[in-house]
N, C-alpha and C. Protein backbone atom coordinates (compact mmCIF):
# COMPACT_ATOMS: atom_id res chain seq x y z
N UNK A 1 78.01 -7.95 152.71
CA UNK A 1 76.74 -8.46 152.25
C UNK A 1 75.68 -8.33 153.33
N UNK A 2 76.06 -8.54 154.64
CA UNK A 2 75.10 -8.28 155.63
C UNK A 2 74.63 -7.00 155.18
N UNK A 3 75.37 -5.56 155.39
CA UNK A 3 74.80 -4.99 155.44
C UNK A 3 73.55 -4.51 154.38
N UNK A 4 73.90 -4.90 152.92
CA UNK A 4 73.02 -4.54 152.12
C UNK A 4 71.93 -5.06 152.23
N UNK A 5 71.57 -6.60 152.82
CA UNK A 5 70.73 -7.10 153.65
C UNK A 5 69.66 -6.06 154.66
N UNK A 6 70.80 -5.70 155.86
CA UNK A 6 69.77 -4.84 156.41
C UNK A 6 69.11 -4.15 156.11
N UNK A 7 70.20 -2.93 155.15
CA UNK A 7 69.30 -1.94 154.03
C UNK A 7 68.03 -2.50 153.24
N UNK A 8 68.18 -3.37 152.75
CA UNK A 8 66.78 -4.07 152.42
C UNK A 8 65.49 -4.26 153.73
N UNK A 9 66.20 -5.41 154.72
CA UNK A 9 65.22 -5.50 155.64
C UNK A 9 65.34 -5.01 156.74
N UNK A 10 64.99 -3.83 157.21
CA UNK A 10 65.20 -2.98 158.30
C UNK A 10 64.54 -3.93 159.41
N UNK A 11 65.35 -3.45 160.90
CA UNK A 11 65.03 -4.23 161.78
C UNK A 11 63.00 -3.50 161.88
N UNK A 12 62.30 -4.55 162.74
CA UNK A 12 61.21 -4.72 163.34
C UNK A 12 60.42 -3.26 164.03
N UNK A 13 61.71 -3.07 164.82
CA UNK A 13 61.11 -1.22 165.36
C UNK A 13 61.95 -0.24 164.86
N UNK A 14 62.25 -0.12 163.32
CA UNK A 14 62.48 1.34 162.75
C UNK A 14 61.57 1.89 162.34
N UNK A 15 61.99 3.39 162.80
CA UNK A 15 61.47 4.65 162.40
C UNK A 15 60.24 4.23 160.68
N UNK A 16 61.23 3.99 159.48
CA UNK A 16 60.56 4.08 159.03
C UNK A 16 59.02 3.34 158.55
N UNK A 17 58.78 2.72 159.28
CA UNK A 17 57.79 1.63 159.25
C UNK A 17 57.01 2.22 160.03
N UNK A 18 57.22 2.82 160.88
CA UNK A 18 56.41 3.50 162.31
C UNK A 18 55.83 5.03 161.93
N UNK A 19 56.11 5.50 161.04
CA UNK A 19 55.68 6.44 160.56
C UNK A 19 54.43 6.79 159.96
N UNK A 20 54.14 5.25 159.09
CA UNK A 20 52.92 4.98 158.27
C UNK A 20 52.03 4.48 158.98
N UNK A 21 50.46 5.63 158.73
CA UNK A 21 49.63 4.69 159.30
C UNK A 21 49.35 3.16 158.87
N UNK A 22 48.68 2.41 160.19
CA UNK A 22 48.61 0.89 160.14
C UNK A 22 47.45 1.13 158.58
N UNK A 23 46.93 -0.04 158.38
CA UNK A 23 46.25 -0.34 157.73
C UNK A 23 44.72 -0.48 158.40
N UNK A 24 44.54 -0.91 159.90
CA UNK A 24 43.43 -0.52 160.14
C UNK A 24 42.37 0.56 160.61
N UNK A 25 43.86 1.78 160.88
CA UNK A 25 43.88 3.17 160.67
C UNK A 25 43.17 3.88 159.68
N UNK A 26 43.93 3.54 158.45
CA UNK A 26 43.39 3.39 156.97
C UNK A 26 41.93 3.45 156.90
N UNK A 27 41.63 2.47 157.36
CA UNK A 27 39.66 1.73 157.31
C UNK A 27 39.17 2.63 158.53
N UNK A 28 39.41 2.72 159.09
CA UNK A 28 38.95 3.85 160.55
C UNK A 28 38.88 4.98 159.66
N UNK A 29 39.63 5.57 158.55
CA UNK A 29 39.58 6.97 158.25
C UNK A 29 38.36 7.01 157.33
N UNK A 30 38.95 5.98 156.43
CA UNK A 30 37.71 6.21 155.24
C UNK A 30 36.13 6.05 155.58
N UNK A 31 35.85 4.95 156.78
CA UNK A 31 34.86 4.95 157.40
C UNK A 31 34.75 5.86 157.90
N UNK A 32 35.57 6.76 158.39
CA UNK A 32 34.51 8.25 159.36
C UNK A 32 34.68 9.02 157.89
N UNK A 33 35.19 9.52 156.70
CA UNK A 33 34.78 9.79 155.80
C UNK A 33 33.65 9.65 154.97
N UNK A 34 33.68 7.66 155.37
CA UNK A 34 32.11 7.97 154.52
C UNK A 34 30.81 8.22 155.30
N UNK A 35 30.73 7.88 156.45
CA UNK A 35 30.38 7.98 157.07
C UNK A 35 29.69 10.25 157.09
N UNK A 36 30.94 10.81 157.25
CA UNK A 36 30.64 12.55 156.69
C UNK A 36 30.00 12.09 155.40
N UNK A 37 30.09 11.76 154.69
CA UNK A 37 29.59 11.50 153.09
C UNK A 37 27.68 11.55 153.36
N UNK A 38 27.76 10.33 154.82
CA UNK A 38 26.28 10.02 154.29
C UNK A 38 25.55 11.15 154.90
N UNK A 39 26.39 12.00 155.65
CA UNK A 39 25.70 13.02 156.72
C UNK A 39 25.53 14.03 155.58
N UNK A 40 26.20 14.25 154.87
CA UNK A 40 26.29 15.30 154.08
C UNK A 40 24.80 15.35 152.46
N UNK A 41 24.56 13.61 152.27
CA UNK A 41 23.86 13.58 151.22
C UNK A 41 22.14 13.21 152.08
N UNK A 42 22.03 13.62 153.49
CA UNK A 42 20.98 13.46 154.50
C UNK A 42 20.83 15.27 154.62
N UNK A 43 21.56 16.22 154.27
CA UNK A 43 20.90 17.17 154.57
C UNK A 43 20.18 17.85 153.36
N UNK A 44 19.26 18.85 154.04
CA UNK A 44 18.05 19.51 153.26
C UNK A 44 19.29 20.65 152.27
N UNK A 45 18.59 20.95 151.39
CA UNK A 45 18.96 22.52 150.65
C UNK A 45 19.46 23.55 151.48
N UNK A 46 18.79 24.06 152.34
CA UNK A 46 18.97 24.82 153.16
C UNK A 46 20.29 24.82 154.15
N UNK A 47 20.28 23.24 154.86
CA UNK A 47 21.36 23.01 155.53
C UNK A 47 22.56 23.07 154.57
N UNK A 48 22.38 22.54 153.53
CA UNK A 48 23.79 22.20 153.11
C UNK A 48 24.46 23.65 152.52
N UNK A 49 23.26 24.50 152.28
CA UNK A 49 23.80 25.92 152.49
C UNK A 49 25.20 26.37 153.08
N UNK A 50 24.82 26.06 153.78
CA UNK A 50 25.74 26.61 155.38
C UNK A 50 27.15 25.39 155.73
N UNK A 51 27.59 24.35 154.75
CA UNK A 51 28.30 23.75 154.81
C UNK A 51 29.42 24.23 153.47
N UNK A 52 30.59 24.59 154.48
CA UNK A 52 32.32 24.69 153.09
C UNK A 52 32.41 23.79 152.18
N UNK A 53 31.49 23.79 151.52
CA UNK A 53 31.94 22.83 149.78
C UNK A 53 32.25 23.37 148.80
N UNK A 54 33.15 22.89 148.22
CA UNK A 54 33.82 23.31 147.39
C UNK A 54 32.33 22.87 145.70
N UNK A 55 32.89 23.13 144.70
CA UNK A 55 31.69 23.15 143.72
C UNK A 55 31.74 21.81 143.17
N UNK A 56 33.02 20.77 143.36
CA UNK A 56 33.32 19.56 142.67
C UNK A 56 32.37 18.62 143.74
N UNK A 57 33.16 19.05 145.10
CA UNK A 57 32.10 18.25 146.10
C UNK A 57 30.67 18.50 146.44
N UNK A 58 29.94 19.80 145.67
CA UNK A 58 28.73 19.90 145.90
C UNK A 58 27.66 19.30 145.03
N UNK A 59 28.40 18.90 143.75
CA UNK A 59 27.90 18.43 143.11
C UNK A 59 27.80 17.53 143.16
N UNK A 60 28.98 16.61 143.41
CA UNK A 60 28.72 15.30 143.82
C UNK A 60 27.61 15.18 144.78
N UNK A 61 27.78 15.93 145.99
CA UNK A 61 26.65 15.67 147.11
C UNK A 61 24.92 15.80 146.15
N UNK A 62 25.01 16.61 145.43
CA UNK A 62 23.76 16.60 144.77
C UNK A 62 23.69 15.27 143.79
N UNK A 63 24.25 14.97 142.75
CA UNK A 63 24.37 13.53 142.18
C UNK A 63 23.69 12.76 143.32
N UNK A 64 24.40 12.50 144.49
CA UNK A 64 24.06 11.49 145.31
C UNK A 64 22.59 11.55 145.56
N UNK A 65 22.60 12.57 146.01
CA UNK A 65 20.91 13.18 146.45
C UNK A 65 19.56 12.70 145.62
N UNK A 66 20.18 12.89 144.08
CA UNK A 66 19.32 12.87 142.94
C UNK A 66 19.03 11.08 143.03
N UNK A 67 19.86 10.73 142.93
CA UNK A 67 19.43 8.92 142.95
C UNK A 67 18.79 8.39 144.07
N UNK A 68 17.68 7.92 143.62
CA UNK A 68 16.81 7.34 144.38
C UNK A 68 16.73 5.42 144.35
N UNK A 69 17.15 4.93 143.75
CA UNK A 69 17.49 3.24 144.39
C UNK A 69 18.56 3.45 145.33
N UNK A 70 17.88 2.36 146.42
CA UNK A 70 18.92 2.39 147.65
C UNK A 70 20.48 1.82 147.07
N UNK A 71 20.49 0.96 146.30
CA UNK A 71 21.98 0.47 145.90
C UNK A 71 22.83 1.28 145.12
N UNK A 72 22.17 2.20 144.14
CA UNK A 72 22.79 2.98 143.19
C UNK A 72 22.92 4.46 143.95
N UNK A 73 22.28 4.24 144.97
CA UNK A 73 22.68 5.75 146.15
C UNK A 73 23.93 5.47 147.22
N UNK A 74 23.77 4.35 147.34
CA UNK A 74 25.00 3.41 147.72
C UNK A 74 26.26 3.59 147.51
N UNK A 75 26.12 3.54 146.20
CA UNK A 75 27.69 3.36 145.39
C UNK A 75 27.93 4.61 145.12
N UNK A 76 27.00 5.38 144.66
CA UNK A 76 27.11 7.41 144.82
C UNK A 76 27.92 7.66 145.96
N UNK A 77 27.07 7.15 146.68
CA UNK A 77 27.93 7.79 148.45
C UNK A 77 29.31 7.53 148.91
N UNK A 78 29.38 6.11 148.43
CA UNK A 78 30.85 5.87 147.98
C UNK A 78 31.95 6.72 147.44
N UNK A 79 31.30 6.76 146.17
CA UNK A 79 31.93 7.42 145.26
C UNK A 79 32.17 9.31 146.07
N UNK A 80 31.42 9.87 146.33
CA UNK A 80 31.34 11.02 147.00
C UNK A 80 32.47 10.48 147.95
N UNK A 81 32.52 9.52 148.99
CA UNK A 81 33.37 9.73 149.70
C UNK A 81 35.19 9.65 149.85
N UNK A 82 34.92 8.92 148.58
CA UNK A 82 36.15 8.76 147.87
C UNK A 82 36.43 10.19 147.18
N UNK A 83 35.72 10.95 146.68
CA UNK A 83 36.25 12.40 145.90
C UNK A 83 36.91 13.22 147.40
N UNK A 84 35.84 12.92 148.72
CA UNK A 84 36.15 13.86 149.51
C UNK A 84 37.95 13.23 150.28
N UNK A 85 37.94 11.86 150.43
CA UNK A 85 39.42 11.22 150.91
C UNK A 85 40.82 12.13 150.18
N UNK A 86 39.84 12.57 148.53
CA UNK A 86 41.46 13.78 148.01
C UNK A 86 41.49 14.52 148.92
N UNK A 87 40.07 15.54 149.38
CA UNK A 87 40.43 16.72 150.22
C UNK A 87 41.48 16.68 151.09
N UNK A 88 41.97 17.98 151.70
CA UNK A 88 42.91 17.92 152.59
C UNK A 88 42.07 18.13 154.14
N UNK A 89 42.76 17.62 155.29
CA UNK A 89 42.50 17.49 156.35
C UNK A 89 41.73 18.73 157.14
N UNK A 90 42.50 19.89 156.80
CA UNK A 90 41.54 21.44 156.65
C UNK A 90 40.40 21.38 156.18
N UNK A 91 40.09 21.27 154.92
CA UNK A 91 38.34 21.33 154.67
C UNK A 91 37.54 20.37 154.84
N UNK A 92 37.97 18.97 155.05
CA UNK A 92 36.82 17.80 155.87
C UNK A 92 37.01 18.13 157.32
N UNK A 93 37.81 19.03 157.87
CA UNK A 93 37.69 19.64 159.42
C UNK A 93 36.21 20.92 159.37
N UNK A 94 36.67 21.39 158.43
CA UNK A 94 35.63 22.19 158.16
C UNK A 94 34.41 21.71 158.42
N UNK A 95 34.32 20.90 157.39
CA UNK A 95 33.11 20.26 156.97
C UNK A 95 32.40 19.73 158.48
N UNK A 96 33.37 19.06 159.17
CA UNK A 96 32.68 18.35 160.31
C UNK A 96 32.09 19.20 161.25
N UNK A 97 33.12 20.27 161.50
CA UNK A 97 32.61 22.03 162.04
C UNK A 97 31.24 22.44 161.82
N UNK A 98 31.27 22.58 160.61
CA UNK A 98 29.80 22.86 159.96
C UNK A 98 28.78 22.19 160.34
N UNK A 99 28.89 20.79 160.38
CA UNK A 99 28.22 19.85 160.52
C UNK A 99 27.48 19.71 162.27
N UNK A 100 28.61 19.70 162.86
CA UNK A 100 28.68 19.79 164.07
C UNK A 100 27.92 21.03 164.76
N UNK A 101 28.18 22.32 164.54
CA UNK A 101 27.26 23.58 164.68
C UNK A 101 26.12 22.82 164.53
N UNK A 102 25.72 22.91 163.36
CA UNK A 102 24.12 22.28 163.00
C UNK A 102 23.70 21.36 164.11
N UNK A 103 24.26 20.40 164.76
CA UNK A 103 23.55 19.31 165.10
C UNK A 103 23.40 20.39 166.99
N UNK A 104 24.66 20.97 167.18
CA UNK A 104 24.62 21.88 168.60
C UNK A 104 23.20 22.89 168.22
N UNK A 105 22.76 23.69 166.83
CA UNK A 105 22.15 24.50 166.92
C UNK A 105 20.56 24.24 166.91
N UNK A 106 20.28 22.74 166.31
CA UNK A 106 19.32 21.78 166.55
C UNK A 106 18.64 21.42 168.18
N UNK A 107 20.03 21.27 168.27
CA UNK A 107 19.75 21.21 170.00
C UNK A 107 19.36 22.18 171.26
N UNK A 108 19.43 22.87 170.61
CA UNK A 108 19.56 24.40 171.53
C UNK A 108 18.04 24.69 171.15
N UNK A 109 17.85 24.91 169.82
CA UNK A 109 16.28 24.81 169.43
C UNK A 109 14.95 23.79 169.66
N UNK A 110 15.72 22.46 170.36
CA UNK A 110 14.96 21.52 170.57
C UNK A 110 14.73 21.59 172.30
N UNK A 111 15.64 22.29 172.26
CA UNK A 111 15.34 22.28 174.19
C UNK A 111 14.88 23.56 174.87
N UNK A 112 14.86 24.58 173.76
CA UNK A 112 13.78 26.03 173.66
C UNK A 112 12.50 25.63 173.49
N UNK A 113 12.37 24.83 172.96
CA UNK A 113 10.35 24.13 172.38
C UNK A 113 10.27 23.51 173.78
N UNK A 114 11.05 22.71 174.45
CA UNK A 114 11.02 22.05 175.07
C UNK A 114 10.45 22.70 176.67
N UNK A 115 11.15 23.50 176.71
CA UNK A 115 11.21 24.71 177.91
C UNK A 115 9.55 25.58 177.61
N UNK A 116 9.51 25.41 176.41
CA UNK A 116 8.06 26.63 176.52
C UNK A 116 7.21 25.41 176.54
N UNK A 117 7.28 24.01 175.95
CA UNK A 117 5.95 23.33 175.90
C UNK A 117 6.32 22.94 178.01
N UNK A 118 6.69 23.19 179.00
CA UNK A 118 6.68 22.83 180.15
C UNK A 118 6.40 24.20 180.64
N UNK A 119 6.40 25.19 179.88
CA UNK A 119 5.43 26.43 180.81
C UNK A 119 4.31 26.61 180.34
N UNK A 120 4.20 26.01 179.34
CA UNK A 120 2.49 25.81 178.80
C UNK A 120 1.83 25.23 179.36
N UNK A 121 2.16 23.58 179.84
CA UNK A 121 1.80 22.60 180.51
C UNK A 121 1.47 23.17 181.82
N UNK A 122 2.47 23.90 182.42
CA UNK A 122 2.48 24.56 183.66
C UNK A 122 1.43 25.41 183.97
N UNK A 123 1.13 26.12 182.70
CA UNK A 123 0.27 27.20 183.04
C UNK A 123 -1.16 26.66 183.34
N UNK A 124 -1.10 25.90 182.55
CA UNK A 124 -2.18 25.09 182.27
C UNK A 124 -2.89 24.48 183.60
N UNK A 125 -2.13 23.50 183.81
CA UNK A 125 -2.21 22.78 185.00
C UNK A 125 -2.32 23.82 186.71
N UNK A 126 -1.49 24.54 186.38
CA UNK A 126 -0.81 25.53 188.19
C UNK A 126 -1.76 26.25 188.29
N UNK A 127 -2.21 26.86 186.61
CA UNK A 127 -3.05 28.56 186.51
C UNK A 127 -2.05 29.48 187.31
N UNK A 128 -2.83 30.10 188.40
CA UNK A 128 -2.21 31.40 188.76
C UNK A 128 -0.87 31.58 189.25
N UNK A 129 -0.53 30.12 189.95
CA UNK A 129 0.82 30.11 190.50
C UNK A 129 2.07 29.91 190.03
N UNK A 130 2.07 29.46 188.72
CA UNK A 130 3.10 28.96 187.59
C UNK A 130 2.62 30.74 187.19
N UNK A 131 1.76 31.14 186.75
CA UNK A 131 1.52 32.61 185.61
C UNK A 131 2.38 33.74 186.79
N UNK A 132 2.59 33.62 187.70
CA UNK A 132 2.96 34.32 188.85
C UNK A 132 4.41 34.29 188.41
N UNK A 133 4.89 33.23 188.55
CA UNK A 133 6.39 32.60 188.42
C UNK A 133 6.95 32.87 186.77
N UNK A 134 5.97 32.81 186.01
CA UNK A 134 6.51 33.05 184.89
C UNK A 134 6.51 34.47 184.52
N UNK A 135 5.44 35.75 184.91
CA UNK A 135 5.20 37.09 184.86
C UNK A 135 6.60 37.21 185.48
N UNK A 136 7.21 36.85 186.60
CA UNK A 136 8.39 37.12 187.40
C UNK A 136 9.91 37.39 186.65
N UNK A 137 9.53 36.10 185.41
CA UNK A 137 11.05 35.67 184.58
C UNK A 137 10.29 36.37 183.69
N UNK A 138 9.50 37.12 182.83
CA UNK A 138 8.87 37.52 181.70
C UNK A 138 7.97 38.46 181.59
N UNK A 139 8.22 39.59 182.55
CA UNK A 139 7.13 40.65 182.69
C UNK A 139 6.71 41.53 182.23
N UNK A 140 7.43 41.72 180.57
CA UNK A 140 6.67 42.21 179.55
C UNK A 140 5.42 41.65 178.98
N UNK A 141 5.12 39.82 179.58
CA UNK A 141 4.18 39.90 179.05
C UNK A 141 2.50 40.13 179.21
N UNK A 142 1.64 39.68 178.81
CA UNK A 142 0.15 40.60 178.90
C UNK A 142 -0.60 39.49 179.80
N UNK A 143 -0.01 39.53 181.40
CA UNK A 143 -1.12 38.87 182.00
C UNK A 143 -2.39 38.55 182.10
N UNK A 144 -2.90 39.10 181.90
CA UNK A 144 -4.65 38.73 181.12
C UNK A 144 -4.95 37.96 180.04
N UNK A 145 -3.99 38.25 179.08
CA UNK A 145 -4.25 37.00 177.88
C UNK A 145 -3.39 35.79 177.68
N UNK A 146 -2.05 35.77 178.62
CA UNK A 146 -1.72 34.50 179.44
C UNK A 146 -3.21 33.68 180.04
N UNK A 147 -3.39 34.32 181.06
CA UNK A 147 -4.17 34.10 182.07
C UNK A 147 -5.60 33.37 181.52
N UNK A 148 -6.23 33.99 180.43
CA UNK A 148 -7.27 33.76 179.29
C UNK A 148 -6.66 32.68 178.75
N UNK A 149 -5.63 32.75 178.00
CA UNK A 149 -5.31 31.79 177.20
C UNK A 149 -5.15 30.20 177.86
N UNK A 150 -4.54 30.54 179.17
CA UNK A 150 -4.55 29.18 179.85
C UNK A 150 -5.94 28.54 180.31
N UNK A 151 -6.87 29.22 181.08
CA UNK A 151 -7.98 28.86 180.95
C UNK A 151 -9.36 28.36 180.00
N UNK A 152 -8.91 29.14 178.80
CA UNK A 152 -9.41 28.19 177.48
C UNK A 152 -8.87 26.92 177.20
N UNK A 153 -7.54 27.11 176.73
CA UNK A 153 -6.78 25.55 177.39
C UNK A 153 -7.12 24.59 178.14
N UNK A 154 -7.22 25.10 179.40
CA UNK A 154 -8.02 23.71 180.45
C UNK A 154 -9.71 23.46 180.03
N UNK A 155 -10.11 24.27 179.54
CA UNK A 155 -11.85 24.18 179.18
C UNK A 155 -11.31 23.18 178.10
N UNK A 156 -10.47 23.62 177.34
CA UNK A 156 -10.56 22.56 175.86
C UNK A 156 -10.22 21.04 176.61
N UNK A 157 -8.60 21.15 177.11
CA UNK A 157 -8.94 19.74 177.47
C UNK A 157 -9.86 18.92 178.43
N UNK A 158 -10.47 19.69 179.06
CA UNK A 158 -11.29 18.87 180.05
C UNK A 158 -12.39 18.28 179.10
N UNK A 159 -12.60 19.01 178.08
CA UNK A 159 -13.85 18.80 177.10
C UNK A 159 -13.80 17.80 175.76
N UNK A 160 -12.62 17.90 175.64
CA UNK A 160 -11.29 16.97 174.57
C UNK A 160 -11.80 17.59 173.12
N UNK A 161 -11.88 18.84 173.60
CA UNK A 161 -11.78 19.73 172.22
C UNK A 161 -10.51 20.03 171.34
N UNK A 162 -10.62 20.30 170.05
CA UNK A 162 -8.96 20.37 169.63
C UNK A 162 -8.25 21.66 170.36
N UNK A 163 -6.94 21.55 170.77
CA UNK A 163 -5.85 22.56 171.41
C UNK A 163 -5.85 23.78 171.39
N UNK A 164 -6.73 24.51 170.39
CA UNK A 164 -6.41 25.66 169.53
C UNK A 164 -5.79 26.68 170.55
N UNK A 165 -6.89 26.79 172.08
CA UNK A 165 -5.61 28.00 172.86
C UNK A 165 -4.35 27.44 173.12
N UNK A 166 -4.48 25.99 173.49
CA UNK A 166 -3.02 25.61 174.01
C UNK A 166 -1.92 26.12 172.81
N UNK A 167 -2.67 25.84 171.85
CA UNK A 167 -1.08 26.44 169.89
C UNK A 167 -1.02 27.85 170.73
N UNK A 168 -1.89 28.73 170.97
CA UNK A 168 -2.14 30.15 170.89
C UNK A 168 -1.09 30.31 172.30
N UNK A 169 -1.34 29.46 173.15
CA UNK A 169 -0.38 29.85 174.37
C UNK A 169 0.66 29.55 174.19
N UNK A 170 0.82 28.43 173.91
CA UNK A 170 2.84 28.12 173.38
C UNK A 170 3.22 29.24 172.63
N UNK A 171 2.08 29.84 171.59
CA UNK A 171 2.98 30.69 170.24
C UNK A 171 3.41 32.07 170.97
N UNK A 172 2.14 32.31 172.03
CA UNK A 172 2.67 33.78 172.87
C UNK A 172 3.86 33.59 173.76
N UNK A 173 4.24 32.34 174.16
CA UNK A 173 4.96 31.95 175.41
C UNK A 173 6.59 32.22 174.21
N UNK A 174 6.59 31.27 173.38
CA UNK A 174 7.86 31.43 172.63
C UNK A 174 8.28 32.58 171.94
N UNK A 175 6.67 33.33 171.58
CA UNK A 175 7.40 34.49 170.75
C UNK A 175 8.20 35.64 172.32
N UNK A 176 7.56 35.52 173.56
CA UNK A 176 7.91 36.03 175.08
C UNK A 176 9.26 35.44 175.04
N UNK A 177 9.71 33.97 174.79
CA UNK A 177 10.67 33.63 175.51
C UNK A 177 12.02 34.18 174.42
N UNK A 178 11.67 34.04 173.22
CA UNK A 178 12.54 34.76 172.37
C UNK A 178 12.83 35.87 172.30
N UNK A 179 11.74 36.40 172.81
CA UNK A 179 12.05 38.06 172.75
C UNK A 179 13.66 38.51 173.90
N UNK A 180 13.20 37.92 174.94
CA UNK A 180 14.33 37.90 176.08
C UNK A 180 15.63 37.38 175.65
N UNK A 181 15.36 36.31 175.04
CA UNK A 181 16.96 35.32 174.60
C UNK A 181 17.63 36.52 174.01
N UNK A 182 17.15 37.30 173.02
CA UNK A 182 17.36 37.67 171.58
C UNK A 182 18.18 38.97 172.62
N UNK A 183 17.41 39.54 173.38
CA UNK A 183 18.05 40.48 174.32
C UNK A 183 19.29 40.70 174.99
């Protein structure tokens, strides 16, 4: 009789008990699930382009999209994240992949704007000695209308006219700095 006992209640540290995730494992998963859910019903047309969905889960993501009360977008997102908990571990890897690119390729683009609005500033401010330094890293481009362009720039702001060369110098500086990247 003992033993059929044990067979019933296995000791404390067996295997098979240790196998299954805990239960607050459980809530850790579905939360970073829904959590992908809300990332997924936050992107534009375009982005979600470029994300592995299958046609059951794209629709859902659109359903969600379409509702506009915060509570009934709520329970959508839910619901979306619960369709995606069937998926298998492969395509919500995907998904996060996808996801993840985007937010690296955001970044890379945010710190390219970033880099030309500080040689704009530069030019601006240095004139000849920054245009020197930058002709150096960029010497395809047309020193004279750098050179022009920055000096309209400082006339505008000294005068607190609107930017228009400063747009015109960033737009020559980025379409310069892209040209090189792209190279």
């Amino acid at each position: 009789m003992q033993s059929n006992e044990y067979e019933l209640n296995p000791p404390h540290g067996d295997e098979t008990t240790d196998d299954l995730p805990s239960r607050s494992q459980l809530r850790r998963e579905a939360l970073d699930v829904l959590k992908l859910a809300q990332a997924l019903v936050e992107l534009t047309d375009a982005q979600l382009a470029y994300v592995p969905l299958g046609d059951d889960l794209l629709d859902e993501v659109r359903r969600a999209r379409a509702v506009t009360q915060q509570i009934a977008r709520k329970r959508q997102t839910q619901f979306l994240a619960k369709q995606m908990r069937k998926a298998d571990d492969a395509e919500l890897d995907a998904i996060r992949a996808a996801l993840e690119h985007d937010r690296n390729t955001a970044r890379r683009e945010a710190a390219a704007l970033h880099r030309v609005e500080q040689w704009r500033d530069r030019l601006i401010d240095e004139g000849d000695d920054a245009l020197n330094e930058f002709i150096g890293q960029y010497p395809e481009v047309d020193r004279q209308h750098l050179r022009g362009l920055a000096r309209q720039a400082r006339t505008e702001r000294e005068r607190n006219k609107p930017p228009h060369a400063a747009r015109e110098l960033f737009r020559v500086l980025r379409e310069a700095m892209d040209e090189k990247r792209e190279r």
